[in-house]
Protein backbone atom coordinates (compact mmCIF):
# COMPACT_ATOMS: atom_id res chain seq x y z
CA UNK A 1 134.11 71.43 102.71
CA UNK A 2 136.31 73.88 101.11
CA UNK A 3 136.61 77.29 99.44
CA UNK A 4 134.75 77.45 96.10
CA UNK A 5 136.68 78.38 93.00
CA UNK A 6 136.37 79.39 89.26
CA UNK A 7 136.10 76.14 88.00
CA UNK A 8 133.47 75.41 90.07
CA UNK A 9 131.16 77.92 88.39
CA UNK A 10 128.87 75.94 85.83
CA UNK A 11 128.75 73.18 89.13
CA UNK A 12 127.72 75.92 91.43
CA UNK A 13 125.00 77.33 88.89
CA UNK A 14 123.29 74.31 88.28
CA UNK A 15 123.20 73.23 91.97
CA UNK A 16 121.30 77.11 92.77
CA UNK A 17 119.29 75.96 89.86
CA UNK A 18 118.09 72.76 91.48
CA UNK A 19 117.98 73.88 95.12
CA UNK A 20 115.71 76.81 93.96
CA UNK A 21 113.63 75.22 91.49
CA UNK A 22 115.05 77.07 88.50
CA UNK A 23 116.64 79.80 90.82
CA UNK A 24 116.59 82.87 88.19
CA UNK A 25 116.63 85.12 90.68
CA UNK A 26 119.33 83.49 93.02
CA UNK A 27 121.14 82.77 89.69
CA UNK A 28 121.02 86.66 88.36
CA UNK A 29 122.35 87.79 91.66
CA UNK A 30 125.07 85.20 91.70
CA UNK A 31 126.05 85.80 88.32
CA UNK A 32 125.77 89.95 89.39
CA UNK A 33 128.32 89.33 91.94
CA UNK A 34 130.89 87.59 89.38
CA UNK A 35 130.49 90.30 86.61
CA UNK A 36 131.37 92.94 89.39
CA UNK A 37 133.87 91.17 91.20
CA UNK A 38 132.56 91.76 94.89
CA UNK A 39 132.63 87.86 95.72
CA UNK A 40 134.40 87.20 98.95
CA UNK A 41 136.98 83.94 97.55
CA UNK A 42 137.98 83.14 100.97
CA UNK A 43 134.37 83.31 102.25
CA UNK A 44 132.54 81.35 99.36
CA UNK A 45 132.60 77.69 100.33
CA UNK A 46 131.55 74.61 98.48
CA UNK A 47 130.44 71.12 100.48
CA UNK A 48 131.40 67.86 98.07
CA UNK A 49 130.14 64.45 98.72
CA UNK A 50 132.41 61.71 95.85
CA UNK A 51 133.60 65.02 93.94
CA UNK A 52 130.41 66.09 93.63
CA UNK A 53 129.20 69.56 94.73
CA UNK A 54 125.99 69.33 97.59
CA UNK A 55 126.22 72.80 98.65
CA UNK A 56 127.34 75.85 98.38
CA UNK A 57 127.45 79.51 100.30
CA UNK A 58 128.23 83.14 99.03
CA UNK A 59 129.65 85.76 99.94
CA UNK A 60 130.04 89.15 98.63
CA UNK A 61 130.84 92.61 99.79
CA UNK A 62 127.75 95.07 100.84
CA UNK A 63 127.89 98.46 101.88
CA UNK A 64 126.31 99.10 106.07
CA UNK A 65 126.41 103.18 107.19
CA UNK A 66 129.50 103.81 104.32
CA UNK A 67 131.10 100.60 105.30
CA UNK A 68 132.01 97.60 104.02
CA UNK A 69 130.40 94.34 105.46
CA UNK A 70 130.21 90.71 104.25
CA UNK A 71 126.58 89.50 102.49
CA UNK A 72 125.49 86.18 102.31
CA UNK A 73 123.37 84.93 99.27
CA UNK A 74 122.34 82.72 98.26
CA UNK A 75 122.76 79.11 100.48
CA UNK A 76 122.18 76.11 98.45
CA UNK A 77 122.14 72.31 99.15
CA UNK A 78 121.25 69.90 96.29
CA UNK A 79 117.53 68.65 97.15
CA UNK A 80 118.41 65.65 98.26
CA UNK A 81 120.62 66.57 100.12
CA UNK A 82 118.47 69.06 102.10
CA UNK A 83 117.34 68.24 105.74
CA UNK A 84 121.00 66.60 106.55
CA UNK A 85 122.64 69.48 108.08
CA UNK A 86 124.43 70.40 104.73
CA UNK A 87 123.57 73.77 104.99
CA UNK A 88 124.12 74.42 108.73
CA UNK A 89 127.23 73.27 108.41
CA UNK A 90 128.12 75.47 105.19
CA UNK A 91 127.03 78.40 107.87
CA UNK A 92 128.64 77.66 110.90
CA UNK A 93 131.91 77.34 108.70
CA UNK A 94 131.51 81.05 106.96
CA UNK A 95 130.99 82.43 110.42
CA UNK A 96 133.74 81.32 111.88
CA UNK A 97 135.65 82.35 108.81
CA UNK A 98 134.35 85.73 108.57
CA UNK A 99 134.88 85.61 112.31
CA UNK A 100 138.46 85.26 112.27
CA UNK A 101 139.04 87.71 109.09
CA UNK A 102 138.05 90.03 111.81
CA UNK A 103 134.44 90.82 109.91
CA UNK A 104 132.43 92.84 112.81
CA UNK A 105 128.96 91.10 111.28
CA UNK A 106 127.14 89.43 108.33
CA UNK A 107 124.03 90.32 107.20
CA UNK A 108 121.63 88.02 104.72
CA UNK A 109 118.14 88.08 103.53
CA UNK A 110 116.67 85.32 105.05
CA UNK A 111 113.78 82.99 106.76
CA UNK A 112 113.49 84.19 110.05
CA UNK A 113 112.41 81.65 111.83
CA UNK A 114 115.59 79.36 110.33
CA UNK A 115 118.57 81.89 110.68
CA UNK A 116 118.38 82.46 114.09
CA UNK A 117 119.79 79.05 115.30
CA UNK A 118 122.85 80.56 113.99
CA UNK A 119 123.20 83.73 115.88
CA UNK A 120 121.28 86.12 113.31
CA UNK A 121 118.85 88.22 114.95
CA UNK A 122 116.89 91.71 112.89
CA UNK A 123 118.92 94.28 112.01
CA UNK A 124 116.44 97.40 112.48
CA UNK A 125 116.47 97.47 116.49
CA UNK A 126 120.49 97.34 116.14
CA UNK A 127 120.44 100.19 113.71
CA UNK A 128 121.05 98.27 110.23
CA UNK A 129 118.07 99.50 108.02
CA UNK A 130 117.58 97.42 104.44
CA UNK A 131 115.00 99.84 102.72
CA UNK A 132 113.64 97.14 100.46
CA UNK A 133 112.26 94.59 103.02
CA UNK A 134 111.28 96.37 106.25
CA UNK A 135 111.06 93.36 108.14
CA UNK A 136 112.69 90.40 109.74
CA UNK A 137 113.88 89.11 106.97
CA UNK A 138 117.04 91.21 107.00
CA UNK A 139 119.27 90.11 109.59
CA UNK A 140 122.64 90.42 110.70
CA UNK A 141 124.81 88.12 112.77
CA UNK A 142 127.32 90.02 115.05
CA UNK A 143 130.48 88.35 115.48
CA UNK A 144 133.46 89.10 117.89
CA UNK A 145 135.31 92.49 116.81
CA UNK A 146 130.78 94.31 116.08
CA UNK A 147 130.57 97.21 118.20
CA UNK A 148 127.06 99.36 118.17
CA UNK A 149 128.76 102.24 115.84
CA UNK A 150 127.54 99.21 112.76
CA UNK A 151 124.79 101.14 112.04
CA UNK A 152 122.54 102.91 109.04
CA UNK A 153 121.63 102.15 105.39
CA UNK A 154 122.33 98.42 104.09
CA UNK A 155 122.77 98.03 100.63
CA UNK A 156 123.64 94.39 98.69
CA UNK A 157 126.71 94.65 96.67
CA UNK A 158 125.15 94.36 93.82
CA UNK A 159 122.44 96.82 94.40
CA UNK A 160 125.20 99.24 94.96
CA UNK A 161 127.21 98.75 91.97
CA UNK A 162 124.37 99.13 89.92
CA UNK A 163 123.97 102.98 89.94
C-alpha cells in the first residue's frame, strides 16, 4: 500500500471502472475532484499486488458547519480481488492517516450495514446533516482530536465547488 499519485490516474480510472461496473458516476466525481483540486494526496492511497493496482481510496476536502473535513469516495478493489480484505485494509490505513493529520472525523456515503466495522456510525443524531440522502447512508467516523462542536450542513467537495 502506498499514497496514490498522478501517474496513477488512467490505472486508478479503469480500476473504478471495473469495480463499479462502468462506474460513470464514481468516475465523474473522481474526475470532479481532480479538475478542482480538493483531493487529499497524502490521504488517497493505492493497494498494488506485482505492480499492479487492486485498490484504491479517495479522499477529498468537504465542507461540515463552515468547516473543512476529509470525504471519502469512492473505495475500489479490482473484482477479483474483492472479498480478500483489500478494501478493509485500504480503510483502516486512511483512518489512521487522517487520524494522525489530526482530522477530527471522516464522513462517506456509504452501505450501512458494511461501514460500521470500521468505526462509522450516522451522522444526523451527532449533528452532521447531508441534505441529499436523509438516511444512514451518510456517516461519519470520529477519530481522536472530534469534539461535539462538528456539527451542521455537510456538503461533498465537489458539490460545493460547483456553485
Amino acid at each position: 500500500m502506498r499514497q496514490a499519485v498522478p501517474a496513477d490516474d488512467d490505472a486508478i480510472d479503469e480500476l473504478i471502472a471495473a469495480a463499479f461496473d462502468g462506474g460513470e458516476a464514481e468516475l465523474d466525481i473522481v474526475r470532479a475532484i481532480r479538475a478542482l483540486g480538493i483531493a487529499l494526496p497524502e490521504l488517497q492511497l493505492v493497494a498494488e499486488d506485482a505492480n499492479e493496482l487492486i485498490g484504491h481510496v479517495l479522499v477529498s476536502e468537504a465542507d461540515l458547519g463552515g468547516r473543512s473535513v476529509p470525504a471519502i469516495a469512492p473505495v475500489s478493489v479490482r473484482p477479483d480481488r474483492q472479498r480478500q480484505g483489500v478494501g478493509s485494509r485500504l480503510m483502516t490505513e486512511v483512518l489512521a492517516l487522517a487520524d494522525g493529520e489530526g482530522w477530527p472525523l471522516v464522513a462517506l456515503l456509504g452501505h450501512p450495514s458494511y461501514y460500521p466495522r470500521f468505526g462509522f456510525e450516522p451522522g444526523r443524531p451527532l449533528g452532521a446533516v447531508y441534505a441529499p440522502v436523509d438516511s444512514p447512508a451518510f456517516m461519519i467516523r470520529r477519530l481522536s482530536t472530534y469534539d461535539d462542536s462538528w456539527r451542521g450542513a455537510f456538503r461533498f467537495g465537489w458539490e460545493t465547488n460547483q456553485r
